[in-house]
C-alpha atoms as a PDB file:
ATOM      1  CA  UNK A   1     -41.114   6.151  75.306  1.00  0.00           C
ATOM      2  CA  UNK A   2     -44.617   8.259  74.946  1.00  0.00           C
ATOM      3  CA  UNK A   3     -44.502   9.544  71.234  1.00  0.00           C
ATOM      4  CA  UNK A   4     -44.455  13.210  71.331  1.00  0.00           C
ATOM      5  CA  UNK A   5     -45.754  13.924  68.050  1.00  0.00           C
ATOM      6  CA  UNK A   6     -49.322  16.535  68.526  1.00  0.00           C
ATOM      7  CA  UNK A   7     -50.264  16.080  65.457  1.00  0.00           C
ATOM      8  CA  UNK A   8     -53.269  13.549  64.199  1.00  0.00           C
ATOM      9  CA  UNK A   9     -51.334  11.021  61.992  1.00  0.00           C
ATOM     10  CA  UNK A  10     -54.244  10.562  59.755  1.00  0.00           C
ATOM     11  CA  UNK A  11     -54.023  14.296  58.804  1.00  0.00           C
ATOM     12  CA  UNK A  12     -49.984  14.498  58.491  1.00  0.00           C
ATOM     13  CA  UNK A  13     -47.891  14.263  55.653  1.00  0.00           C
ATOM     14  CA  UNK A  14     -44.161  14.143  55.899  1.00  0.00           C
ATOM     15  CA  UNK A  15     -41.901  16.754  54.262  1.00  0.00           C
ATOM     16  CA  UNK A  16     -38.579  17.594  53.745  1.00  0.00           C
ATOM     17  CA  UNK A  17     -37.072  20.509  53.664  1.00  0.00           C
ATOM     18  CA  UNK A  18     -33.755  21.665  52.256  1.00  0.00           C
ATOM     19  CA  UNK A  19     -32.986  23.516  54.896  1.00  0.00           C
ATOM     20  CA  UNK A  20     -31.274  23.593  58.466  1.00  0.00           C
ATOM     21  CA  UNK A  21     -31.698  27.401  59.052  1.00  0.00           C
ATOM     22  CA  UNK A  22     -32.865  27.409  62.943  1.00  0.00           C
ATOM     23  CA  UNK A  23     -35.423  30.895  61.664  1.00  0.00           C
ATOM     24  CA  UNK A  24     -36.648  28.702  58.659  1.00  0.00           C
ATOM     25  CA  UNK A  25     -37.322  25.541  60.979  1.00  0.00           C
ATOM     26  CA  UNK A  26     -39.161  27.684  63.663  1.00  0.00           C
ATOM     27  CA  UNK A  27     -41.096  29.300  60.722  1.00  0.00           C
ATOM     28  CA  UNK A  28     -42.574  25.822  59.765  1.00  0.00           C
ATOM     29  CA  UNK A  29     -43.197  24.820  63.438  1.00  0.00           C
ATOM     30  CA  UNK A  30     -45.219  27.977  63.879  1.00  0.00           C
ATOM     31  CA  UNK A  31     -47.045  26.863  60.744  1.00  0.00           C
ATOM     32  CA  UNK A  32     -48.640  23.474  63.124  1.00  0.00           C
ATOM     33  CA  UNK A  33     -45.393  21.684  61.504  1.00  0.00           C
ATOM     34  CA  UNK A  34     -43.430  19.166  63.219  1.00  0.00           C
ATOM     35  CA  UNK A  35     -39.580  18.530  63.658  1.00  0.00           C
ATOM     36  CA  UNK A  36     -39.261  14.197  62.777  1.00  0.00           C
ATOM     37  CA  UNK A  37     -34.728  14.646  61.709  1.00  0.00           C
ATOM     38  CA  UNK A  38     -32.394  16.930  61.039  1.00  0.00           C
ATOM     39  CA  UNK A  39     -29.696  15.820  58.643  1.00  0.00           C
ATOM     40  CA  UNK A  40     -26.640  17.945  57.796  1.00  0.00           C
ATOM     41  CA  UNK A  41     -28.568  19.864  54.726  1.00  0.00           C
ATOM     42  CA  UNK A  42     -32.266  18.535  55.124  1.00  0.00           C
ATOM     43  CA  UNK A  43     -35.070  18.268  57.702  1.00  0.00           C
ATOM     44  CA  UNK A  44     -38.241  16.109  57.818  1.00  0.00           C
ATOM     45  CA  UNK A  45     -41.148  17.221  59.320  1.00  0.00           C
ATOM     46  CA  UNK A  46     -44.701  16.226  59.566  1.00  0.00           C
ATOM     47  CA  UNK A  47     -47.196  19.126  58.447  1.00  0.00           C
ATOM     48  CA  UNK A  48     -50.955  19.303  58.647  1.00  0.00           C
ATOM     49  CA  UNK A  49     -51.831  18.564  55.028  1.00  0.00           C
ATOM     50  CA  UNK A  50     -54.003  21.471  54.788  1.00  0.00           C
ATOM     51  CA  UNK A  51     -50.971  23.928  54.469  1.00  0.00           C
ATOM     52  CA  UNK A  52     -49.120  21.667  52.439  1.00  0.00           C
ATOM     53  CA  UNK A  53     -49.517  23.095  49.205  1.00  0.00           C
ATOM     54  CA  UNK A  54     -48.570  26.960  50.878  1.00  0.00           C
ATOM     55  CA  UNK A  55     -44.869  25.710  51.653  1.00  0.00           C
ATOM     56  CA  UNK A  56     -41.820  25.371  49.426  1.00  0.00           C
ATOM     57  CA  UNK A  57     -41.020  21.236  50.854  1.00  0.00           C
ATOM     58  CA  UNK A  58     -41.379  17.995  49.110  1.00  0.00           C
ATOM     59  CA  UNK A  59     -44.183  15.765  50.211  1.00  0.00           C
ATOM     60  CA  UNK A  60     -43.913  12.243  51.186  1.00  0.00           C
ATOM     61  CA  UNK A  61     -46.468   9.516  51.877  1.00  0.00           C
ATOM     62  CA  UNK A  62     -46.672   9.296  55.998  1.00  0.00           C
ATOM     63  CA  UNK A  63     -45.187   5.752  56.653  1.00  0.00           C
ATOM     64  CA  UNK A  64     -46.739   5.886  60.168  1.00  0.00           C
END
């Protein structure tokens, strides 16, 4: 399966979000952000890590 992830890897962080809301998630995508999981009460995402610092998510090292 092709990996459909746009984003360059070596500029991505992962993030998660506390957060489901489908207006909140679509907020972040619009932001160059990237859907990875949606849990019951969380999402990760990978973000370009030039607007990490402008969102409200906690950062984690991008384990490829």
């Amino acid at each position: 399966m092709a990996n459909l992830n746009p984003l360059d890897k070596s500029k991505v962080k992962r993030v998660i979000v506390e957060m489901t809301d489908e207006k909140d998630i679509d907020d972040l995508e619009s932001k160059g952000c990237y859907v990875r999981y949606r849990l019951m009460d969380m999402t990760s995402l990978d973000c370009p890590e030039s607007i990490i610092s402008t969102l409200n998510v906690r950062g984690l090292d991008y384990l490829g």
